[in-house]
PDB file of N, CA and C in Angstrom:
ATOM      1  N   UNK A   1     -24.446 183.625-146.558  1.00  0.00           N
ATOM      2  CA  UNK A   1     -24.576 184.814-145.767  1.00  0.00           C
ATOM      3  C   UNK A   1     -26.018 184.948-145.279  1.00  0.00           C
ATOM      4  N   UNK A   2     -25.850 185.223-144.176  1.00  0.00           N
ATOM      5  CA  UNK A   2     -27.648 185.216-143.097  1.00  0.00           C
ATOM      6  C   UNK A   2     -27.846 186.559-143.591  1.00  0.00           C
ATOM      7  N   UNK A   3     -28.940 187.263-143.802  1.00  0.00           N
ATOM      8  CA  UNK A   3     -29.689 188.475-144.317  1.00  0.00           C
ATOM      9  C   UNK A   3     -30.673 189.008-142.807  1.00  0.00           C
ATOM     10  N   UNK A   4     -30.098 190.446-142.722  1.00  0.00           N
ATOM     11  CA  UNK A   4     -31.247 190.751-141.710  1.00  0.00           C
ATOM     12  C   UNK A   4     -32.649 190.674-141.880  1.00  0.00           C
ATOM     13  N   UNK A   5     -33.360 190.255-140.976  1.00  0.00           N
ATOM     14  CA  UNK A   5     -34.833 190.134-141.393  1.00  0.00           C
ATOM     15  C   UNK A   5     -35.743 191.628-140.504  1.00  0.00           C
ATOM     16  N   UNK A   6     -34.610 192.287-140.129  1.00  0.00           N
ATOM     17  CA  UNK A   6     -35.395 194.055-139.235  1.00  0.00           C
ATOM     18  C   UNK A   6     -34.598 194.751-139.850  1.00  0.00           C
ATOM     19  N   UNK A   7     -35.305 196.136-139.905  1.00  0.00           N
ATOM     20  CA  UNK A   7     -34.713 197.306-139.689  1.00  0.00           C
ATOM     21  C   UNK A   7     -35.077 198.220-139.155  1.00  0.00           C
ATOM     22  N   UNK A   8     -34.394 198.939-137.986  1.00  0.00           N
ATOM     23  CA  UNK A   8     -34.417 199.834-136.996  1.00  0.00           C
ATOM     24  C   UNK A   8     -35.207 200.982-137.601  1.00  0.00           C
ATOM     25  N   UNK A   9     -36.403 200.923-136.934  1.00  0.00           N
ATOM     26  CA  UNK A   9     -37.990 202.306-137.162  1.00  0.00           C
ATOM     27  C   UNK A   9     -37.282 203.458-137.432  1.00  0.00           C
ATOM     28  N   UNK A  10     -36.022 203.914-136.692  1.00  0.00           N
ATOM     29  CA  UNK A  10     -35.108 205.424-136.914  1.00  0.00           C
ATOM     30  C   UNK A  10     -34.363 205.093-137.948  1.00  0.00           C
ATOM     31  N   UNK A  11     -33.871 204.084-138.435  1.00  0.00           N
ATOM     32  CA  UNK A  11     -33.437 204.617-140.155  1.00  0.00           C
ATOM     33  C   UNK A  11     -34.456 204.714-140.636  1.00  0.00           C
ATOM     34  N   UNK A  12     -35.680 204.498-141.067  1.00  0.00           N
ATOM     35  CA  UNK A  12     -36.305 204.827-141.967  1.00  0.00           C
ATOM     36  C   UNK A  12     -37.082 206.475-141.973  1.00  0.00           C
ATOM     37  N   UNK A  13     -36.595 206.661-140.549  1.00  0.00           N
ATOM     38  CA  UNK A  13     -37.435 208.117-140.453  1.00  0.00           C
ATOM     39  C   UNK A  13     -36.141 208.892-140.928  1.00  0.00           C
ATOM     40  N   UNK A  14     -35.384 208.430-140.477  1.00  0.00           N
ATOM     41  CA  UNK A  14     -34.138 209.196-141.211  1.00  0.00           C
ATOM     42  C   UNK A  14     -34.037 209.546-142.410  1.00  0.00           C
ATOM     43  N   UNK A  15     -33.834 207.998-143.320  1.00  0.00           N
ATOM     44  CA  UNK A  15     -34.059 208.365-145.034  1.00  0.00           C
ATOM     45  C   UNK A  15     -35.153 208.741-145.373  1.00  0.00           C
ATOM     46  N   UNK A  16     -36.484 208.736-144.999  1.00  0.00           N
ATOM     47  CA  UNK A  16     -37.532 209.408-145.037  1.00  0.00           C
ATOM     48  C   UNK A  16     -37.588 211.306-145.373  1.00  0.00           C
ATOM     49  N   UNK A  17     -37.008 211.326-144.047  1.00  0.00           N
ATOM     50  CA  UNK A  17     -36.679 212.975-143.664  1.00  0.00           C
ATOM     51  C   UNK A  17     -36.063 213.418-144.713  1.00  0.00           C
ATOM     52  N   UNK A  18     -34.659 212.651-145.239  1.00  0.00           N
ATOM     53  CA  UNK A  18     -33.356 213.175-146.004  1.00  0.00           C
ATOM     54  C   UNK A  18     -34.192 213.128-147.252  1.00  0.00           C
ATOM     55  N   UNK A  19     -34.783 212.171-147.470  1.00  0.00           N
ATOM     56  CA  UNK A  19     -35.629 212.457-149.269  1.00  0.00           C
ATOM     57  C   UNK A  19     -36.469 213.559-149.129  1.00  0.00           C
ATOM     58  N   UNK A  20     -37.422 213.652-147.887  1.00  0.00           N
ATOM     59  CA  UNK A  20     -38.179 214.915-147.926  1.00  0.00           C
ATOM     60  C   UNK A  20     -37.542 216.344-148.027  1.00  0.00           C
ATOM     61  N   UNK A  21     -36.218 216.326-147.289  1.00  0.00           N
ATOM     62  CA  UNK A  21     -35.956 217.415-147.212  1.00  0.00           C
ATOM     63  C   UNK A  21     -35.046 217.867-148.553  1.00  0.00           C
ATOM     64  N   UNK A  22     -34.683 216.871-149.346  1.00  0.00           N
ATOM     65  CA  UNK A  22     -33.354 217.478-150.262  1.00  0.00           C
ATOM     66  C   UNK A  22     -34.207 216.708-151.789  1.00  0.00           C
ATOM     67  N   UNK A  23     -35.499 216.086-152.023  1.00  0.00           N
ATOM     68  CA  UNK A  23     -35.644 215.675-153.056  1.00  0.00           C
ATOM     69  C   UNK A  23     -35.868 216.883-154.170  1.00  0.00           C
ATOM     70  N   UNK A  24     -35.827 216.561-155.325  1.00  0.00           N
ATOM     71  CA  UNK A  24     -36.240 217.885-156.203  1.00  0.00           C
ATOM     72  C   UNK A  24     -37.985 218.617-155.867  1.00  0.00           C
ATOM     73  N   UNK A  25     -37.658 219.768-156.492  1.00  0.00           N
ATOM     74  CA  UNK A  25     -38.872 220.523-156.615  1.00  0.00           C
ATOM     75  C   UNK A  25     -39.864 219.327-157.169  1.00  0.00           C
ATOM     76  N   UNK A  26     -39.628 219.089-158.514  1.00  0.00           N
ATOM     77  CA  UNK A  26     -41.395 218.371-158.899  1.00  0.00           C
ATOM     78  C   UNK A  26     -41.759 216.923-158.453  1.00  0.00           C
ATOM     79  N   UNK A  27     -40.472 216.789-157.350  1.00  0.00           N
ATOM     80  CA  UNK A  27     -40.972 215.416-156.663  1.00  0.00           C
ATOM     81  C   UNK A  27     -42.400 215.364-155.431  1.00  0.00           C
ATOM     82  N   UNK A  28     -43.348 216.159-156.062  1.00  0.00           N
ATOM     83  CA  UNK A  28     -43.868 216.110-154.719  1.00  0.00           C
ATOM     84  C   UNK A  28     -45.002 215.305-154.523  1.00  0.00           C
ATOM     85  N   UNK A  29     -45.528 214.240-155.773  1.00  0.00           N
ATOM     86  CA  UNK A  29     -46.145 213.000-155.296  1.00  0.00           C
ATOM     87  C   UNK A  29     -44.990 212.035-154.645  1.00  0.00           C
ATOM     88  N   UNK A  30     -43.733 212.042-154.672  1.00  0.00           N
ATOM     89  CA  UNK A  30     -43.108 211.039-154.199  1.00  0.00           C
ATOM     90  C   UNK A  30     -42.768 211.660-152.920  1.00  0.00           C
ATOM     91  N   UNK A  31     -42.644 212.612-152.750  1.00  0.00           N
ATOM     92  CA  UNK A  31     -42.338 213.212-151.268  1.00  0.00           C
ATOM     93  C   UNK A  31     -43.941 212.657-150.536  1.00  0.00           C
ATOM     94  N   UNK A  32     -45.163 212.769-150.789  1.00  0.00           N
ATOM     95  CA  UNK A  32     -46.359 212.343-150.195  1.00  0.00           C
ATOM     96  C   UNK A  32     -46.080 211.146-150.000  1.00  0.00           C
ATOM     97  N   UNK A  33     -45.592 210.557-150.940  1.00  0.00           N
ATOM     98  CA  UNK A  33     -45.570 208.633-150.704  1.00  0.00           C
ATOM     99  C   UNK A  33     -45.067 208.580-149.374  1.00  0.00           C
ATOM    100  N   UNK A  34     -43.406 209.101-149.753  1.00  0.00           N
ATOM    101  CA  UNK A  34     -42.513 208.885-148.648  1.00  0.00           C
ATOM    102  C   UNK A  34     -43.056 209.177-147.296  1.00  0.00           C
ATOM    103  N   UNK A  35     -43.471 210.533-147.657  1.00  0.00           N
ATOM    104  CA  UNK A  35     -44.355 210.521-146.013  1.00  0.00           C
ATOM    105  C   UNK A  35     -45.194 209.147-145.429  1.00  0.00           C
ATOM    106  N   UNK A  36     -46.384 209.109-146.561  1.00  0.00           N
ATOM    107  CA  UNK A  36     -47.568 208.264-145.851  1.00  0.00           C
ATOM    108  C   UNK A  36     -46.816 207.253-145.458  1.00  0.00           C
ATOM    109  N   UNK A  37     -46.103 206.455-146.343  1.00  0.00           N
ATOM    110  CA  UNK A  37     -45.354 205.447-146.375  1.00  0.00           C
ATOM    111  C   UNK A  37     -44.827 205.397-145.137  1.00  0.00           C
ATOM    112  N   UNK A  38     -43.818 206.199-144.685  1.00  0.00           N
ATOM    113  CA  UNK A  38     -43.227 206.081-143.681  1.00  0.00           C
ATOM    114  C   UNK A  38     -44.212 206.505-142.136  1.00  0.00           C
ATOM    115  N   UNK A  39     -44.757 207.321-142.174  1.00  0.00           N
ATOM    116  CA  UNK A  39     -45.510 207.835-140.891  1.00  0.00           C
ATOM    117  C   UNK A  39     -46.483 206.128-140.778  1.00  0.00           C
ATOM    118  N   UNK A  40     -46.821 206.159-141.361  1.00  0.00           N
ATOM    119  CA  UNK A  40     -47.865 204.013-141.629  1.00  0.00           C
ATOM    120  C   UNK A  40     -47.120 203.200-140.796  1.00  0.00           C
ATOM    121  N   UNK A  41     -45.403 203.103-141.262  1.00  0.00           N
ATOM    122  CA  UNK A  41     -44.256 202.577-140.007  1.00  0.00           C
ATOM    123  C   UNK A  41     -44.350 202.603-139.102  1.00  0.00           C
ATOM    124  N   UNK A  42     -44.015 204.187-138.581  1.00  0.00           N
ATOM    125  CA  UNK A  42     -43.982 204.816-137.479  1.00  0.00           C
ATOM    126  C   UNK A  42     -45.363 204.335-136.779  1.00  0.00           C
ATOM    127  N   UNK A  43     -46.218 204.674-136.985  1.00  0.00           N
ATOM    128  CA  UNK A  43     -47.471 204.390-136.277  1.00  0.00           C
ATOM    129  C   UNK A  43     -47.890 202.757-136.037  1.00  0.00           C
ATOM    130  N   UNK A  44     -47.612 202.095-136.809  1.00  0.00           N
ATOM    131  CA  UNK A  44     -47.665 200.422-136.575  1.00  0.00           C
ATOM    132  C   UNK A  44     -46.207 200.031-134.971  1.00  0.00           C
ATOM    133  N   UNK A  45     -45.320 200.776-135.479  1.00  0.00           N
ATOM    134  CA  UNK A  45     -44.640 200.737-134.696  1.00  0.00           C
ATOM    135  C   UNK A  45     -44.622 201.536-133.545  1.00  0.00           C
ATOM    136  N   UNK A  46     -45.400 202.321-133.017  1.00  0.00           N
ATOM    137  CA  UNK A  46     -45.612 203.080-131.974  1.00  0.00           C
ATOM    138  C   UNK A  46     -44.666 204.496-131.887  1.00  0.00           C
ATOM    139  N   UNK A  47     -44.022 204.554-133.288  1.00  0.00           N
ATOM    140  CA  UNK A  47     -43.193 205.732-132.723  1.00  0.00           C
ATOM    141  C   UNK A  47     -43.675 206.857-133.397  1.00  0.00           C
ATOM    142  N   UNK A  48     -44.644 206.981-133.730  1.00  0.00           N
ATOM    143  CA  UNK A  48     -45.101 208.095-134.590  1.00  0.00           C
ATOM    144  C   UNK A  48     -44.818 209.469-133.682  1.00  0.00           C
ATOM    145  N   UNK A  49     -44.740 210.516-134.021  1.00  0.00           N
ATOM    146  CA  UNK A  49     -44.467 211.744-133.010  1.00  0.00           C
ATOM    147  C   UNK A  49     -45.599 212.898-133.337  1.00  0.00           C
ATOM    148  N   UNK A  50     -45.624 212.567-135.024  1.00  0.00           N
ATOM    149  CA  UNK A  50     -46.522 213.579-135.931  1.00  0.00           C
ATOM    150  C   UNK A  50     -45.486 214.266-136.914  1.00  0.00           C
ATOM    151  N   UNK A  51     -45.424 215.460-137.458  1.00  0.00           N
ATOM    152  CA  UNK A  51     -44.340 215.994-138.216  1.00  0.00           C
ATOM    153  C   UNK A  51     -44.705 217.264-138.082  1.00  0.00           C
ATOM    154  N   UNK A  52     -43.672 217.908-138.677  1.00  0.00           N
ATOM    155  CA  UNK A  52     -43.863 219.540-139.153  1.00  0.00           C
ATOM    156  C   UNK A  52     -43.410 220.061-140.245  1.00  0.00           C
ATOM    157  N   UNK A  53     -43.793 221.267-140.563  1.00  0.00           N
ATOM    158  CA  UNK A  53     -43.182 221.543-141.470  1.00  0.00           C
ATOM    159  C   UNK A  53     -41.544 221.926-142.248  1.00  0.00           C
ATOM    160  N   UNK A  54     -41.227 221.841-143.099  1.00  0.00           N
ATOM    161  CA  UNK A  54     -39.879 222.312-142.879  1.00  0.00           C
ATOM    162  C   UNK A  54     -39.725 223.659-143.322  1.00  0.00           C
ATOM    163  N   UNK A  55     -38.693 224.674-142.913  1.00  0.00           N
ATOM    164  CA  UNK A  55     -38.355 225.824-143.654  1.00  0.00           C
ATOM    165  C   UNK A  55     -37.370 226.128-144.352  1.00  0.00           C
ATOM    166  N   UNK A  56     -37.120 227.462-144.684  1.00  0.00           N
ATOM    167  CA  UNK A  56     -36.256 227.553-146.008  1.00  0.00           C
ATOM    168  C   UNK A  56     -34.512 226.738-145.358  1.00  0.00           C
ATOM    169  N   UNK A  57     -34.305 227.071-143.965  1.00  0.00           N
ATOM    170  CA  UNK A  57     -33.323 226.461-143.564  1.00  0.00           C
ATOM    171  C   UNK A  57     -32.558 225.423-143.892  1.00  0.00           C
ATOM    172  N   UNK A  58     -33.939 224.138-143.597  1.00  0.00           N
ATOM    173  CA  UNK A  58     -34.521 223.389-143.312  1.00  0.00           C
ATOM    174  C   UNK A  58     -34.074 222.325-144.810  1.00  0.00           C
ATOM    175  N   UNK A  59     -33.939 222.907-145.567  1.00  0.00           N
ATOM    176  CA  UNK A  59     -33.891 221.694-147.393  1.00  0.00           C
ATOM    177  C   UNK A  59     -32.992 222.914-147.913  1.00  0.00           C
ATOM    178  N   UNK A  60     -31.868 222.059-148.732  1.00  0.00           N
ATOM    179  CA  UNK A  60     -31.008 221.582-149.470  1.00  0.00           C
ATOM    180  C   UNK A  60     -31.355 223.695-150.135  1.00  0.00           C
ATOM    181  N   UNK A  61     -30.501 223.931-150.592  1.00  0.00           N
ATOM    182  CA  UNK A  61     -30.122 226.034-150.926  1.00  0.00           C
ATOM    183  C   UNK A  61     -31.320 225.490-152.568  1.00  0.00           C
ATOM    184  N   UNK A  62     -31.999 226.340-152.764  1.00  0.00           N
ATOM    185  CA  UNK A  62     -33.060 226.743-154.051  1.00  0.00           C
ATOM    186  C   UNK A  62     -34.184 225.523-153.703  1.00  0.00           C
ATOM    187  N   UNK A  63     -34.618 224.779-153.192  1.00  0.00           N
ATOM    188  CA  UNK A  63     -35.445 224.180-153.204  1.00  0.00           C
ATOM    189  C   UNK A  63     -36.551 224.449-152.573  1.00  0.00           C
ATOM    190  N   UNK A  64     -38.280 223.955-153.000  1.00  0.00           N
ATOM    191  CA  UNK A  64     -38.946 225.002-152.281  1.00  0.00           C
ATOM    192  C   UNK A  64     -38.993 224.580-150.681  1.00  0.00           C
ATOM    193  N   UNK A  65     -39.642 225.201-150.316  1.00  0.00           N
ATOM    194  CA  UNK A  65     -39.786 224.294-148.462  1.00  0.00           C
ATOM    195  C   UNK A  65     -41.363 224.672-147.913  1.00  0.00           C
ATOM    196  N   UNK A  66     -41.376 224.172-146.492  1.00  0.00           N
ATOM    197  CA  UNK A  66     -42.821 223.868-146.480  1.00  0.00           C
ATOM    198  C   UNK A  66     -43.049 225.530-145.784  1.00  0.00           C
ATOM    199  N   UNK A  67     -42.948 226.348-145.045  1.00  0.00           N
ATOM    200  CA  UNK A  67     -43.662 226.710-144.162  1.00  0.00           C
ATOM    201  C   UNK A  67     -42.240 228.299-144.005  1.00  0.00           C
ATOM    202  N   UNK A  68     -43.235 229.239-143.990  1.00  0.00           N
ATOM    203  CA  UNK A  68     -42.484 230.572-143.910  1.00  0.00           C
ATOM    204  C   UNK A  68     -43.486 230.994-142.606  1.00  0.00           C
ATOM    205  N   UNK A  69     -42.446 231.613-141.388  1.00  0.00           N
ATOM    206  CA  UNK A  69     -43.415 231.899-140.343  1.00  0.00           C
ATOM    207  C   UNK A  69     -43.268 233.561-139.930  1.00  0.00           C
ATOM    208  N   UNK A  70     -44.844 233.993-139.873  1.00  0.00           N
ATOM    209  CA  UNK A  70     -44.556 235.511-140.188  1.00  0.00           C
ATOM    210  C   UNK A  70     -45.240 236.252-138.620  1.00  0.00           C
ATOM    211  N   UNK A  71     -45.122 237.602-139.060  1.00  0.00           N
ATOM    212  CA  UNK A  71     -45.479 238.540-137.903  1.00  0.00           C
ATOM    213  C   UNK A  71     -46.692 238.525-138.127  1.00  0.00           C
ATOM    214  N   UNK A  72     -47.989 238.821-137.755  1.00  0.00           N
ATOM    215  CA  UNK A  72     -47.416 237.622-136.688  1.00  0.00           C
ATOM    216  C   UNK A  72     -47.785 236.286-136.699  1.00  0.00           C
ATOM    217  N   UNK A  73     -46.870 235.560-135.977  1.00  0.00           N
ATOM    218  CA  UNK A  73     -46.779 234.109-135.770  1.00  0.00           C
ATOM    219  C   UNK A  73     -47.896 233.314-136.097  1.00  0.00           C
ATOM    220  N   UNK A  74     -48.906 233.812-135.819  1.00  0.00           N
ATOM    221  CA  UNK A  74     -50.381 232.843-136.309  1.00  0.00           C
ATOM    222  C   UNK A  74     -50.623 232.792-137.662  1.00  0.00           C
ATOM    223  N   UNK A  75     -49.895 233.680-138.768  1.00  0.00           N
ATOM    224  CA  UNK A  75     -50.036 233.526-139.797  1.00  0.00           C
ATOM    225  C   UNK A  75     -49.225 232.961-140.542  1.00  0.00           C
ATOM    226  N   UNK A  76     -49.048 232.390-140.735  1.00  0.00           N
ATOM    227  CA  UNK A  76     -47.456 231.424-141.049  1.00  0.00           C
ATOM    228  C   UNK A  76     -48.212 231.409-142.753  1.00  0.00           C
ATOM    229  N   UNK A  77     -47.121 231.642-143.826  1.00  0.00           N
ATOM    230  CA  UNK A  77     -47.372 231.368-145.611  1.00  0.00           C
ATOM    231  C   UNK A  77     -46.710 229.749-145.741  1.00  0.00           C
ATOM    232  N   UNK A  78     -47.476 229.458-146.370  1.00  0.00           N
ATOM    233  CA  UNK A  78     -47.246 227.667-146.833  1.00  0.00           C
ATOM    234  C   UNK A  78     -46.953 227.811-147.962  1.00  0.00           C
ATOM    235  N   UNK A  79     -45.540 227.179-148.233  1.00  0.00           N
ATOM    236  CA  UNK A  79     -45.085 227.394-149.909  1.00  0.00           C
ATOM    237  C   UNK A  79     -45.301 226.049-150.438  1.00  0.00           C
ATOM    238  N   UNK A  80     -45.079 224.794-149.985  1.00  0.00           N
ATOM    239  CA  UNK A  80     -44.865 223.615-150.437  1.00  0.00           C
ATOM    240  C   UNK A  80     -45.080 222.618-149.022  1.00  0.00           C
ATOM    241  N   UNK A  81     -46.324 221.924-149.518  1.00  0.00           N
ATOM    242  CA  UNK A  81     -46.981 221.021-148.170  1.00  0.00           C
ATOM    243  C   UNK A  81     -45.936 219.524-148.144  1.00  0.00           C
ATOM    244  N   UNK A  82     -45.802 219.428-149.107  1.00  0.00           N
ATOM    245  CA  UNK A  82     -44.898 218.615-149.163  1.00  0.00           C
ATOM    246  C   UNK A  82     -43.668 218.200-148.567  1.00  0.00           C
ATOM    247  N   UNK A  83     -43.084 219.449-148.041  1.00  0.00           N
ATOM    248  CA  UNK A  83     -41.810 219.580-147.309  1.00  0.00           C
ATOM    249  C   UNK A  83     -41.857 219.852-146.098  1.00  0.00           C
ATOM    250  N   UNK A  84     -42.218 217.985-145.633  1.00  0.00           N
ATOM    251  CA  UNK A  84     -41.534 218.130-144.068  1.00  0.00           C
ATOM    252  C   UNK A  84     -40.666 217.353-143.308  1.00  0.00           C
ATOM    253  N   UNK A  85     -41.255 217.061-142.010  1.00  0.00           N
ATOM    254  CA  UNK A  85     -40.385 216.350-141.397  1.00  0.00           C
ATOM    255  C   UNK A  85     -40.521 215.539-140.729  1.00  0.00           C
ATOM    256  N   UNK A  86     -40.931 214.382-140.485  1.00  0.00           N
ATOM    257  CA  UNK A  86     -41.207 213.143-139.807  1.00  0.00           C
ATOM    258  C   UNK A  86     -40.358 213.624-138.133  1.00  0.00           C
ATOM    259  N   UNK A  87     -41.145 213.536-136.808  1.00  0.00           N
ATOM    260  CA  UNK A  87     -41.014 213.628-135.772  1.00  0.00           C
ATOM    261  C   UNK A  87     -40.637 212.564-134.658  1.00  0.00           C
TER     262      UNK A  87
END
């Protein structure tokens, strides 16, 4: 059996995203990995976009999330830097 020797830059932002967004609460040196790790891809590969944060929406019901956006808008509360989203 021949073995692929690529894989398509958008799965990895994909599983990237899906670990960021649904991993546990005290994963959040491995949520950093996943980021650097993956945005390093993205950018070797030209598709970098940047990211944002995610909100309570945004990840899996009780988990924390990155970014609560308030009245007003310029003040946005950061709960967890950890939780975002590859662009």
């Amino acid at each position: 059996m021949k073995h692929r020797k690529t894989l398509h830059i958008e799965l990895i932002r994909a599983r990237a995203n899906s670990f960021l967004a649904n991993s546990a609460n005290d994963q959040t040196e491995q949520r950093t990995a996943y980021h650097n790790f993956a945005a390093g891809l993205l950018l070797d590969a030209g598709s970098y976009c940047g990211f944002r944060y995610l909100t309570k929406a945004d990840v899996t019901p009780g988990q924390t999330f990155g970014i609560q956006h308030n009245t007003p808008p310029e003040h946005p509360t950061f709960h967890d830097e950890t939780r975002t989203q590859l662009l």
